[in-house]
C-alpha atoms as a PDB file:
ATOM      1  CA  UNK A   1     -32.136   8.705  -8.490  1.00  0.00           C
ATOM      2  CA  UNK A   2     -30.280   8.210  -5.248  1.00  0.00           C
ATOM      3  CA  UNK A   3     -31.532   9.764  -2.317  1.00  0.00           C
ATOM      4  CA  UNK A   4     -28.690  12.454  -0.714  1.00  0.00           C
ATOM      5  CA  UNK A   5     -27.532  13.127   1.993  1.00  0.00           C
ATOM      6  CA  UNK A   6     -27.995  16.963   1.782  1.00  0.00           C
ATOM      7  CA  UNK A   7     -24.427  17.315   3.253  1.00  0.00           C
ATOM      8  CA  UNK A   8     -23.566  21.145   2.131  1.00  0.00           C
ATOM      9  CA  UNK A   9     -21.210  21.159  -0.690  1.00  0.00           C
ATOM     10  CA  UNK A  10     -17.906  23.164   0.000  1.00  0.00           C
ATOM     11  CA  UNK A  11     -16.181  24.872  -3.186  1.00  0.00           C
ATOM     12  CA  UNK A  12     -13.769  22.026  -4.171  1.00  0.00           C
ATOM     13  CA  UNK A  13     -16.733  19.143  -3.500  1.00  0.00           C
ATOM     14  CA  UNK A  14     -18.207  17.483  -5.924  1.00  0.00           C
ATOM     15  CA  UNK A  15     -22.292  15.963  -6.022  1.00  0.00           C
ATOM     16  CA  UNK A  16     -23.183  14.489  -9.604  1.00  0.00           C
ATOM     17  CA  UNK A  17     -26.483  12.364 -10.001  1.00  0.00           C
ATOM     18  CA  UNK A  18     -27.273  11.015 -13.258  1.00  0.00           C
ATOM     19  CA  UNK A  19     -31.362  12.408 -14.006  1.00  0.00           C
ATOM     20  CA  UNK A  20     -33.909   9.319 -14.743  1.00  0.00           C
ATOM     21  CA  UNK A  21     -34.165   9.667 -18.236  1.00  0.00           C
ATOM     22  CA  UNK A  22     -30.630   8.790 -19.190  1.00  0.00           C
ATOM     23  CA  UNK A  23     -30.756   6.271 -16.045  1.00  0.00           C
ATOM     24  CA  UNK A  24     -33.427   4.924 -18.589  1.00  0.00           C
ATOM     25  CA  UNK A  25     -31.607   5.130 -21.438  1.00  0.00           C
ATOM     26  CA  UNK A  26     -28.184   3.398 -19.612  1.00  0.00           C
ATOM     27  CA  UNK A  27     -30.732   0.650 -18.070  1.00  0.00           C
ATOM     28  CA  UNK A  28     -31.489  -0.737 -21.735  1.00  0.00           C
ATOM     29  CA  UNK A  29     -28.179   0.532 -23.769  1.00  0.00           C
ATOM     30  CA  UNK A  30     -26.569  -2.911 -24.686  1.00  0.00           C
ATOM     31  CA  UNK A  31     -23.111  -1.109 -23.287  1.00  0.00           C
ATOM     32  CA  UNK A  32     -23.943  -0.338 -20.289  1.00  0.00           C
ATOM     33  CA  UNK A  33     -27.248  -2.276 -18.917  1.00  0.00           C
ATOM     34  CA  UNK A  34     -24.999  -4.817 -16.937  1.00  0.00           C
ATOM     35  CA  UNK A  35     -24.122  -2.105 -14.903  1.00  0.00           C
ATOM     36  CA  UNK A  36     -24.419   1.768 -14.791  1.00  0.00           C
ATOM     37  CA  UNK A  37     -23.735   4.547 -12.544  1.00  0.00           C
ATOM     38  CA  UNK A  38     -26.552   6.646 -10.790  1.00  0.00           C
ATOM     39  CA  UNK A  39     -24.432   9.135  -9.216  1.00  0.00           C
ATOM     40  CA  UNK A  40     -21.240  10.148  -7.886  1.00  0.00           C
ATOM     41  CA  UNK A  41     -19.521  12.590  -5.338  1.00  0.00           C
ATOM     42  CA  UNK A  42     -16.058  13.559  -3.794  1.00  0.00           C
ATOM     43  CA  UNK A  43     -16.124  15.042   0.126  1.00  0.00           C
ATOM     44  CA  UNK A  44     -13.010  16.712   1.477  1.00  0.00           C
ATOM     45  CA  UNK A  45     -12.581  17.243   4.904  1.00  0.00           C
ATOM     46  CA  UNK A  46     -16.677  16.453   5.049  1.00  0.00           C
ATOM     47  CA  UNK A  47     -17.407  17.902   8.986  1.00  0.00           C
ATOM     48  CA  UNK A  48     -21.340  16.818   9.932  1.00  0.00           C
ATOM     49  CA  UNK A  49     -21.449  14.375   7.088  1.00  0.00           C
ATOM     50  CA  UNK A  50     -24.080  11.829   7.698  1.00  0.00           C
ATOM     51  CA  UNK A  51     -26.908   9.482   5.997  1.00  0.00           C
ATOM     52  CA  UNK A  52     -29.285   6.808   7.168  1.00  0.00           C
ATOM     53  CA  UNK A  53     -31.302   4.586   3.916  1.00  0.00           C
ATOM     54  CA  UNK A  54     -33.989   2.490   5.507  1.00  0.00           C
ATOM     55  CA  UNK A  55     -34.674   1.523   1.653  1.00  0.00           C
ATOM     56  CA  UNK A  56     -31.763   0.974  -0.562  1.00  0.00           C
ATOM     57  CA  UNK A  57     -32.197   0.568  -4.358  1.00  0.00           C
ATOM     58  CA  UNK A  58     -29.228   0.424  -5.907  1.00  0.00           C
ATOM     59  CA  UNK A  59     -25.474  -0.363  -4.835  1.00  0.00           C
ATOM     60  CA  UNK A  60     -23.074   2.431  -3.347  1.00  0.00           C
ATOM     61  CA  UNK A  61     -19.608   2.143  -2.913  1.00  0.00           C
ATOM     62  CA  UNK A  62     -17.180   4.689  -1.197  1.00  0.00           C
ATOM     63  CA  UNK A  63     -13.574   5.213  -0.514  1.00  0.00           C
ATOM     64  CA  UNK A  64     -11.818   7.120   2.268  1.00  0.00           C
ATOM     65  CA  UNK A  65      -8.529   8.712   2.034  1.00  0.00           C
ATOM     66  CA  UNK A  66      -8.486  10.190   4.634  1.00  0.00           C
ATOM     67  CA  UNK A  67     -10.207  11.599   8.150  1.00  0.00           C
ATOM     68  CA  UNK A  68     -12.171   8.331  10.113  1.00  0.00           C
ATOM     69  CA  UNK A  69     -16.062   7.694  10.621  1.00  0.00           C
ATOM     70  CA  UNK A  70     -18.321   4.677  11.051  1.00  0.00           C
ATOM     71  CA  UNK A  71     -20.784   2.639   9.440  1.00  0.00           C
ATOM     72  CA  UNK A  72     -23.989   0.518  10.490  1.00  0.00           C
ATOM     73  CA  UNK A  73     -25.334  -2.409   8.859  1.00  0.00           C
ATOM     74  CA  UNK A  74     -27.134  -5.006   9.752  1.00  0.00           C
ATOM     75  CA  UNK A  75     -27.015  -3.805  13.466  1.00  0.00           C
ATOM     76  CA  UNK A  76     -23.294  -4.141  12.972  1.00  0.00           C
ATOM     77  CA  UNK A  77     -20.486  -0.780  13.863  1.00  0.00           C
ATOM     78  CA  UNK A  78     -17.623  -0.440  11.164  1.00  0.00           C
ATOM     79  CA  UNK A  79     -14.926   1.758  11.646  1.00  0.00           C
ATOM     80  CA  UNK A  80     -13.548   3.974   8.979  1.00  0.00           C
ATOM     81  CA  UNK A  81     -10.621   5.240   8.667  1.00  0.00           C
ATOM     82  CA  UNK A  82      -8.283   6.248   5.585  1.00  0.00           C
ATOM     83  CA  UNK A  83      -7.725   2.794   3.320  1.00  0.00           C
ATOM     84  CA  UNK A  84     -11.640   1.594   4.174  1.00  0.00           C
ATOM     85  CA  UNK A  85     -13.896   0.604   1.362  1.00  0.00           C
ATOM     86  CA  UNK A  86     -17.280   0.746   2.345  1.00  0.00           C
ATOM     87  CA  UNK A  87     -19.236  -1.372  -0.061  1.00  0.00           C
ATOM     88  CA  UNK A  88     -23.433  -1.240   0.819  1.00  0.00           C
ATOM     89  CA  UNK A  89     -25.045  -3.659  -1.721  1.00  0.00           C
ATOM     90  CA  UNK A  90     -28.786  -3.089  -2.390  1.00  0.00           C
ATOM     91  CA  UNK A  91     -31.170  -3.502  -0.049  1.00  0.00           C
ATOM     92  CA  UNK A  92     -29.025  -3.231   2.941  1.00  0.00           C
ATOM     93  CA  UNK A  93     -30.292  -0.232   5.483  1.00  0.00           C
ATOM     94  CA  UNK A  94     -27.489   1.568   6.530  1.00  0.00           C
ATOM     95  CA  UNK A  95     -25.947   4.344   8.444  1.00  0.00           C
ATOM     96  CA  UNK A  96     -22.902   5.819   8.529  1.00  0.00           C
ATOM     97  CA  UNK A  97     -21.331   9.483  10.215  1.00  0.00           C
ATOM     98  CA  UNK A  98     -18.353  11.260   9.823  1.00  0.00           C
ATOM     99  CA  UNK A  99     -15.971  11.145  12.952  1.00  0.00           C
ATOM    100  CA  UNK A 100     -16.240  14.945  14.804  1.00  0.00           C
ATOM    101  CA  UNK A 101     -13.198  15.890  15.377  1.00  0.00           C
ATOM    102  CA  UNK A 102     -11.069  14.234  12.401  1.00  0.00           C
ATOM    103  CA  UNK A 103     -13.337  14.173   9.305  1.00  0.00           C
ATOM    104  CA  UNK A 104     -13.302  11.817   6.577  1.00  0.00           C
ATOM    105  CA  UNK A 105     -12.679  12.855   3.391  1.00  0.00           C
ATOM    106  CA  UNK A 106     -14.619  10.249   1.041  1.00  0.00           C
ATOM    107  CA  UNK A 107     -14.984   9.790  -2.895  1.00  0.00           C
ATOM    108  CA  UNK A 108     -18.263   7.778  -3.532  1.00  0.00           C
ATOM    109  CA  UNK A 109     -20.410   6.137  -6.549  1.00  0.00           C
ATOM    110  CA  UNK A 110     -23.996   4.984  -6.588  1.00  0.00           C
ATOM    111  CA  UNK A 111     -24.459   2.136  -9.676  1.00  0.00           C
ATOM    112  CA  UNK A 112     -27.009  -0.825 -10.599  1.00  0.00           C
ATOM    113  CA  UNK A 113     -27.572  -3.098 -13.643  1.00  0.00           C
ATOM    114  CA  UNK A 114     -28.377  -6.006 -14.673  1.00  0.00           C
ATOM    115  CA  UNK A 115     -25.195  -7.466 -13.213  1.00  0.00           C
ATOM    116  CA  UNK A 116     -23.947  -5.186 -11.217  1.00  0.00           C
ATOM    117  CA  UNK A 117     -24.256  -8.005  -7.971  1.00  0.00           C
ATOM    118  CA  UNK A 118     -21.863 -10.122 -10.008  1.00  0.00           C
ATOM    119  CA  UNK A 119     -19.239  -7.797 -10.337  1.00  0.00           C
ATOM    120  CA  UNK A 120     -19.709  -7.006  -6.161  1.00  0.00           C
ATOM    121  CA  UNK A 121     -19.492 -10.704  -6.018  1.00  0.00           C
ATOM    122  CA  UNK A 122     -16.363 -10.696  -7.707  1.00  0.00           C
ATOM    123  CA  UNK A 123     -14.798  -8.288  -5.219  1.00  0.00           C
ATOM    124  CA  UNK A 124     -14.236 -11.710  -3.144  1.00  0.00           C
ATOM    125  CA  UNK A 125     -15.371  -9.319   0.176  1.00  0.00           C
ATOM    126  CA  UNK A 126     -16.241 -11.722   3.289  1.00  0.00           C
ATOM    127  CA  UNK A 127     -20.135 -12.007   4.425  1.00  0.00           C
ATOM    128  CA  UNK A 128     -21.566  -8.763   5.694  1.00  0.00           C
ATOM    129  CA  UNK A 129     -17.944  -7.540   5.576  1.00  0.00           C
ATOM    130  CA  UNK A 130     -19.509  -3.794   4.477  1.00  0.00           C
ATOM    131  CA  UNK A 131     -15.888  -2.362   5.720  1.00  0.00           C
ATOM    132  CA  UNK A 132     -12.622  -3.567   4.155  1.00  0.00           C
ATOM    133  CA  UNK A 133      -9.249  -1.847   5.261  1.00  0.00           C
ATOM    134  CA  UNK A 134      -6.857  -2.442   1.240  1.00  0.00           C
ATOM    135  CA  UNK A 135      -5.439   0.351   2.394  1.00  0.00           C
ATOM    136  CA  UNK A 136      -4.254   3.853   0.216  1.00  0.00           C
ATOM    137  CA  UNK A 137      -3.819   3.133  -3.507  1.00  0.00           C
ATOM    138  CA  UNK A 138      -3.026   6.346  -4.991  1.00  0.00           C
ATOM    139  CA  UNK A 139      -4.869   4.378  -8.695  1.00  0.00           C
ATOM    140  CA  UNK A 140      -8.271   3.760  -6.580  1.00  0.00           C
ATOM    141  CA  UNK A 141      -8.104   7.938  -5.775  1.00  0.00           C
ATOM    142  CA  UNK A 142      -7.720   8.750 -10.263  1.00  0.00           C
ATOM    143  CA  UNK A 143     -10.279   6.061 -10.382  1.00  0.00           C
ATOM    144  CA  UNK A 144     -12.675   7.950  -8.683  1.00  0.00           C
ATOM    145  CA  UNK A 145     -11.505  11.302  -9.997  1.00  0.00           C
ATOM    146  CA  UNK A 146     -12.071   9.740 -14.052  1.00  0.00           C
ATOM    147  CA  UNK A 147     -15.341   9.384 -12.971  1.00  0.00           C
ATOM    148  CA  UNK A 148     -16.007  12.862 -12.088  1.00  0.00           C
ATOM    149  CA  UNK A 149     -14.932  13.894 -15.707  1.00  0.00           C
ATOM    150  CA  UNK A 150     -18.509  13.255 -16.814  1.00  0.00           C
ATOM    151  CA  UNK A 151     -20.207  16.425 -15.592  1.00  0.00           C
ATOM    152  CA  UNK A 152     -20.483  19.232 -17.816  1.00  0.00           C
ATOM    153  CA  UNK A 153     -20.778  17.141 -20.990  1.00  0.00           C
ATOM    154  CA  UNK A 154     -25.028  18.093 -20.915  1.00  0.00           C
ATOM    155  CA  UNK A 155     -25.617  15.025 -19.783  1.00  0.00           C
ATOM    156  CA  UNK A 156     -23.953  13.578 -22.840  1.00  0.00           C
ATOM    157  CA  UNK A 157     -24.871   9.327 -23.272  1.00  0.00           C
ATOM    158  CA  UNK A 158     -21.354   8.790 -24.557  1.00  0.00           C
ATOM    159  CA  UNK A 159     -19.671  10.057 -21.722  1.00  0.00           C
ATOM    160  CA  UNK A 160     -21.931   8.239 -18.856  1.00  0.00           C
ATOM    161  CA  UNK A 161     -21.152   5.289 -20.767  1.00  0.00           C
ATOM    162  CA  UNK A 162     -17.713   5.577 -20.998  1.00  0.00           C
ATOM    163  CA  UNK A 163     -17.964   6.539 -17.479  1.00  0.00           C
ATOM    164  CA  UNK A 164     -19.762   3.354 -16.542  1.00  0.00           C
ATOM    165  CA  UNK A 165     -17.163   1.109 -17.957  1.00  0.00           C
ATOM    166  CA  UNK A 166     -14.859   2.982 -16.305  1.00  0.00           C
ATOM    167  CA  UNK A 167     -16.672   1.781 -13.470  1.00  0.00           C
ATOM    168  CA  UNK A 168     -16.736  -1.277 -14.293  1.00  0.00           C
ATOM    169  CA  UNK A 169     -12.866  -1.787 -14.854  1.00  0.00           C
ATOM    170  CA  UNK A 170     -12.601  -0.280 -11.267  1.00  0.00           C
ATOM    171  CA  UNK A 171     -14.564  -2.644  -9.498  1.00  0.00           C
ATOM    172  CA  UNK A 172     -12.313  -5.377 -10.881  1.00  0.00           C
ATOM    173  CA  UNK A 173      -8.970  -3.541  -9.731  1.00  0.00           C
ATOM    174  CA  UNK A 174     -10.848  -3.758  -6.321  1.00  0.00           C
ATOM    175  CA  UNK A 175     -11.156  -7.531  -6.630  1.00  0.00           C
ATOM    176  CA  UNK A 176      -7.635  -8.179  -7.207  1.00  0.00           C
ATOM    177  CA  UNK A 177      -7.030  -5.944  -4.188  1.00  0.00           C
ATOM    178  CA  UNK A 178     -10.103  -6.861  -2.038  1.00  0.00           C
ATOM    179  CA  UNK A 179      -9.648 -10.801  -2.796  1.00  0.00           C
ATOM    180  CA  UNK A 180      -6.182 -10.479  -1.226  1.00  0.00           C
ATOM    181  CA  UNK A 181      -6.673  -8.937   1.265  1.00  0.00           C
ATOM    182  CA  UNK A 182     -10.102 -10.614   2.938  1.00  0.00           C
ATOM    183  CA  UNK A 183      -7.968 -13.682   1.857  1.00  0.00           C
ATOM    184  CA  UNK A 184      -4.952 -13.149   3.556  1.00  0.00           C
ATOM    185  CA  UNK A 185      -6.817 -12.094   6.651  1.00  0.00           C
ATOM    186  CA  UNK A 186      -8.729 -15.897   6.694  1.00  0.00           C
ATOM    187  CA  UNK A 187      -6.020 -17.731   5.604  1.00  0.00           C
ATOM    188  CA  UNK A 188      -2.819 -15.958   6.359  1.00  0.00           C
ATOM    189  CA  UNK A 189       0.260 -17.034   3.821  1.00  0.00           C
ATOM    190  CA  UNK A 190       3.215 -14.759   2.405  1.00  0.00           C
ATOM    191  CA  UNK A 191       2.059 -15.388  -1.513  1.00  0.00           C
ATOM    192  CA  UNK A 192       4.612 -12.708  -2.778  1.00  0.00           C
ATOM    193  CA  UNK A 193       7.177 -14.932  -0.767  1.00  0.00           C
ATOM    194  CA  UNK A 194       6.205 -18.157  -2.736  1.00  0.00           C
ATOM    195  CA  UNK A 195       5.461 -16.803  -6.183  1.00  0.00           C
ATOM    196  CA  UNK A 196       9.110 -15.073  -5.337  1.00  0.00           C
ATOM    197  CA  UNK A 197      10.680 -18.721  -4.774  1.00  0.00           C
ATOM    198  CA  UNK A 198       8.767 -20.027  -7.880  1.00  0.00           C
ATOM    199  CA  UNK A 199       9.863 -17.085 -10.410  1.00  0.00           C
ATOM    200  CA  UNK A 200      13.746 -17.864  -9.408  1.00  0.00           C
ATOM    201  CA  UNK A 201      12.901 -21.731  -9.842  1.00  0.00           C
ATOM    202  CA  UNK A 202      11.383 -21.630 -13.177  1.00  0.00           C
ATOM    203  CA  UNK A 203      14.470 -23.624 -14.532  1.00  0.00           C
ATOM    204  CA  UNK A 204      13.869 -26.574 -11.673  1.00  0.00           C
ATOM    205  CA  UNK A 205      11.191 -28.811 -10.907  1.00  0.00           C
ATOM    206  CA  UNK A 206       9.874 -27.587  -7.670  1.00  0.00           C
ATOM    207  CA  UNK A 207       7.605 -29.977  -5.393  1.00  0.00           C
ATOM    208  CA  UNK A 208       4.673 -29.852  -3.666  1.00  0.00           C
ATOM    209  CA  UNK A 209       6.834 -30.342  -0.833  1.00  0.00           C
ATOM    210  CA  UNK A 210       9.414 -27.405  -1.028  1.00  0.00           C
ATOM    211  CA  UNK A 211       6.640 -24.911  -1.478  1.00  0.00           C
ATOM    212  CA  UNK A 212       4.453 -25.888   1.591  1.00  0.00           C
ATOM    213  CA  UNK A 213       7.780 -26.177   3.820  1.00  0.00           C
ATOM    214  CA  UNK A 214       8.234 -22.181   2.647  1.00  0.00           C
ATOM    215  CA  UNK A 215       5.008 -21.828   3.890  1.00  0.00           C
ATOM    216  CA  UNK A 216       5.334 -23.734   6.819  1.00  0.00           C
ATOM    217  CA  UNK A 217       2.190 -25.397   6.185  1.00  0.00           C
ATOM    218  CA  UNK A 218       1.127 -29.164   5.827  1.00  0.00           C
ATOM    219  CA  UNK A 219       0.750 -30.231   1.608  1.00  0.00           C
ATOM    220  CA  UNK A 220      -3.163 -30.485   2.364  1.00  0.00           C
ATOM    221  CA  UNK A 221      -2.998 -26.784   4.227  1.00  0.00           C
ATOM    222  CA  UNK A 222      -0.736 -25.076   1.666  1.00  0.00           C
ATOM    223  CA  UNK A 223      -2.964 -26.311  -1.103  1.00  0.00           C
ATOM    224  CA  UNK A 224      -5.959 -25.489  -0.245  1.00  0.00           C
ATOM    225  CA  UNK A 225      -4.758 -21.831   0.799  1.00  0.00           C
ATOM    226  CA  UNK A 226      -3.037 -21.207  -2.434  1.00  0.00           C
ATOM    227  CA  UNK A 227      -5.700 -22.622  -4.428  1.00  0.00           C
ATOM    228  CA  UNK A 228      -8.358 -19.761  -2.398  1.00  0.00           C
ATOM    229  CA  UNK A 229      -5.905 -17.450  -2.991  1.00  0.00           C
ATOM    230  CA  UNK A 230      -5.160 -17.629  -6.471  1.00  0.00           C
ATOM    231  CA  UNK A 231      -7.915 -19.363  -8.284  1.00  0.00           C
ATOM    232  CA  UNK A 232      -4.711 -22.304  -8.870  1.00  0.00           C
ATOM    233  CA  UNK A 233      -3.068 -25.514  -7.001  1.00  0.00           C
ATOM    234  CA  UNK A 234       0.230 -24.232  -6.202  1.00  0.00           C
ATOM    235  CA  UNK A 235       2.019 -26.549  -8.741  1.00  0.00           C
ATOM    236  CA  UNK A 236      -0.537 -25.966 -11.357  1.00  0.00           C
ATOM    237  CA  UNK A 237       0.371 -22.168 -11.317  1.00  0.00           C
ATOM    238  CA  UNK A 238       3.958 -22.649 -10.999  1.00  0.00           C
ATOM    239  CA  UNK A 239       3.299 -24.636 -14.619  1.00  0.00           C
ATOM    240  CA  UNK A 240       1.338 -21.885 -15.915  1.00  0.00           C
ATOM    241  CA  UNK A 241       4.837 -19.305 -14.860  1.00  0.00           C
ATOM    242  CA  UNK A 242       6.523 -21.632 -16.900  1.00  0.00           C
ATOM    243  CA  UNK A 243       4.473 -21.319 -20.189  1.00  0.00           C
ATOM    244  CA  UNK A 244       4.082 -17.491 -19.653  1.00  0.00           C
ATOM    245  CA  UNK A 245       8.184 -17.447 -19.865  1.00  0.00           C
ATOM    246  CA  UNK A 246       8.241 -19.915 -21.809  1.00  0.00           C
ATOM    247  CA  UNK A 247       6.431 -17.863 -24.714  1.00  0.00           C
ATOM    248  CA  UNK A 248       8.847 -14.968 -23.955  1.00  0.00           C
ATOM    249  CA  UNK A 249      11.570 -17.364 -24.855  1.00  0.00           C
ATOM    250  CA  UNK A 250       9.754 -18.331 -27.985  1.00  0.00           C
ATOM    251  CA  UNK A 251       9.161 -14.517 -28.826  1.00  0.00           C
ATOM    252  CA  UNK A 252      12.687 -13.542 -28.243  1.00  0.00           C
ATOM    253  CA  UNK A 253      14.452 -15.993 -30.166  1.00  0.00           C
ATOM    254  CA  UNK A 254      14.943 -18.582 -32.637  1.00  0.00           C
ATOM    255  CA  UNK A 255      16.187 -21.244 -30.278  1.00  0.00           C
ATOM    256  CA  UNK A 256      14.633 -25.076 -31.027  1.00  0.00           C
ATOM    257  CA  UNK A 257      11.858 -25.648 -28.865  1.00  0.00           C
ATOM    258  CA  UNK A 258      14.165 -28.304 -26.938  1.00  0.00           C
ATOM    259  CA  UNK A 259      16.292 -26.143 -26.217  1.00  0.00           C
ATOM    260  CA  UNK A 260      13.036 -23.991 -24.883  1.00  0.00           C
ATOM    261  CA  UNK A 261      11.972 -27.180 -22.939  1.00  0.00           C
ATOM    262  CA  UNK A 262      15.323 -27.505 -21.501  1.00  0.00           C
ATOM    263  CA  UNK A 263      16.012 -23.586 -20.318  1.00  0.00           C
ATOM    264  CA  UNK A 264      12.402 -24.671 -18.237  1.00  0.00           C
ATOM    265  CA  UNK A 265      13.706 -27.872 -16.780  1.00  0.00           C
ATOM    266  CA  UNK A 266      12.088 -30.150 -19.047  1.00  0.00           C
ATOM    267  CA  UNK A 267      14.314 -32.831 -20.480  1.00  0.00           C
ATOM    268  CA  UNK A 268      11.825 -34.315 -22.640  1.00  0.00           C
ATOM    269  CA  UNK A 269      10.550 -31.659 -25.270  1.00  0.00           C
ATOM    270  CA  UNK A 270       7.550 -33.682 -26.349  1.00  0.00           C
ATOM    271  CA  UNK A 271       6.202 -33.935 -23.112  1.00  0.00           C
ATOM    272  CA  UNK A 272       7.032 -29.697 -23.114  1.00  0.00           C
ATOM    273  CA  UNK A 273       5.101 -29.170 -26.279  1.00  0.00           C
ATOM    274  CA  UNK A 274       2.398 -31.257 -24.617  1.00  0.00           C
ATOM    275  CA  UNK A 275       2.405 -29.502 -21.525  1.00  0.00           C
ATOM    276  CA  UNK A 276       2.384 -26.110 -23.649  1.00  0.00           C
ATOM    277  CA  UNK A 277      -0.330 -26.795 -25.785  1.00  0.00           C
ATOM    278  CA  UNK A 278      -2.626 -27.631 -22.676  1.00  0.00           C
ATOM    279  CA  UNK A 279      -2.136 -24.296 -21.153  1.00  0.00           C
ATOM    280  CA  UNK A 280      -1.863 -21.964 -24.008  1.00  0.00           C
ATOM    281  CA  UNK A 281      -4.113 -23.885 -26.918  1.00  0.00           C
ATOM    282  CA  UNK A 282      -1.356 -24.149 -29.445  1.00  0.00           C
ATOM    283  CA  UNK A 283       2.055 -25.957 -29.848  1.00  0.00           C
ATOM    284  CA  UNK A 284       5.231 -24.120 -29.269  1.00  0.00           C
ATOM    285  CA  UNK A 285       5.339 -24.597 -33.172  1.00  0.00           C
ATOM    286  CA  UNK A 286       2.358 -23.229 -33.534  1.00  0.00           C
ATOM    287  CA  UNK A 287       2.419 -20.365 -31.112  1.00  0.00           C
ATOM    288  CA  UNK A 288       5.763 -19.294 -32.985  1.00  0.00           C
ATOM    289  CA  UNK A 289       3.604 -19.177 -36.323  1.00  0.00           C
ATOM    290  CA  UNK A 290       1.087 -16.784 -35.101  1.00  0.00           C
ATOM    291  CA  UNK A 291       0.425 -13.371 -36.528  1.00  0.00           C
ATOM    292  CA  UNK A 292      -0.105 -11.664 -33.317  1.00  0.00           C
ATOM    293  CA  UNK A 293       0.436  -8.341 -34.522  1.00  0.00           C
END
């Protein structure tokens, strides 16, 4: 079990840690041993709040919304303030403290599992970056608050797994949103702004060229950027925005797939279908044919 930080509750806070024998029961439970929570709170307005781990078991992660503070790690200072995530892998002695004369107000989560460093991993955050400012995302706040919905169910197994995975689908929201971010900072380039120019140019052939000029970047520059950013070379993804509309096109009507190729700028409808089945698996043909229900 956690260790807490004793902060006196207040009528509308919340303190919720999960007791060691269904810890036990989540560590081994084929649902949930890649990752489990081990406790959970919400702190409004939390005046005098403060913790220092010298020993850290498992992972906590924590969201403020509002108020400031700070954290140490590492013999490093963060500064809160409303937007921060605070993620504090395992292992890591840390300290944070409430700011005195504007409170945070901070929704938090203790978890471990098998797994659980992959899914932190995922969050794309930068090296000892135990601080990230993504900003106030109304989604990460009923996130946090779906958690809570597990006390008063006795302890129930089926609702600390479902709140686990509920968990779990949170911590990859806060990749998509974490990745960016970090991202952007490093290597700053207006993605909306491209992706915009690519989504209006699905009917053309765009270069390499046109899209690094938008970014008023070098080729080499603009690729590698995109490519950290997205997981994709810029023209790769631009292909892939074509086979996404392209099934829409396939789904909506009965047109023949040349006509399909040429709505997408592709003159030659074999080398289409080609193109197509690379990304998706299947020929337009085929794609058309499935029972997708």
């Amino acid at each position: 079990m956690p260790v807490s930080s004793g902060w006196p509750l207040s009528p509308d806070s919340i303190r919720f840690f999960v007791p060691r024998f269904a810890s036990i029961q989540l560590s081994t439970h084929p649902l949930t041993e890649s990752l489990y929570i081990n406790g959970m709170g919400f702190y409004p307005n939390a005046r005098g709040h403060h913790m220092t781990r010298w020993e850290h078991d498992d992972n906590l992660l924590m969201y403020c919304s509002a108020g400031k503070g700070w954290v140490q790690a590492l013999n490093e200072r963060f500064e809160v303030n409303p937007g921060s995530l605070i993620m504090l892998p395992r292992g890591v002695a840390h300290h944070y403290e409430t700011d005195s004369q504007t409170p945070w107000t901070l929704r938090w989560v203790h978890f471990t599992g098998k797994h659980a460093q992959d899914y932190i991993a995922n969050m794309g955050l930068p090296e000892h970056g135990y601080v990230t400012a993504i900003g106030l995302h109304p989604k990460i706040i009923s996130d946090f608050d779906a958690l809570f919905t597990v006390r008063d169910t006795g302890y129930s197994m089926k609702a600390l797994i479902h709140a686990s995975q509920t968990l779990k689908q949170s911590l990859t929201y806060l990749a998509l949103l974490t990745t960016s971010q970090t991202q952007q900072a490093r290597q700053p380039i207006d993605l909306e702004a491209i992706q915009t120019i690519m989504a209006a140019n699905l009917s053309q052939n765009l270069e390499l060229d046109d899209l690094a000029a938008a970014a008023n970047l070098s080729k080499y520059h603009f690729s590698k950027r995109y490519k950290d950013l997205t997981g994709y070379s810029p023209i790769q993804h631009f292909i892939h925005l074509k086979m996404e509309r392209a099934c829409y096109l396939l789904d909506i009507s009965r047109q023949p797939v040349a006509l399909v190729a040429a709505e997408l700028g592709y003159e030659d409808p074999h080398y289409f279908s080609r193109l197509f089945k690379k990304v998706t698996g299947v020929s337009p043909r085929e794609y058309r044919s499935l029972d997708t229900g």
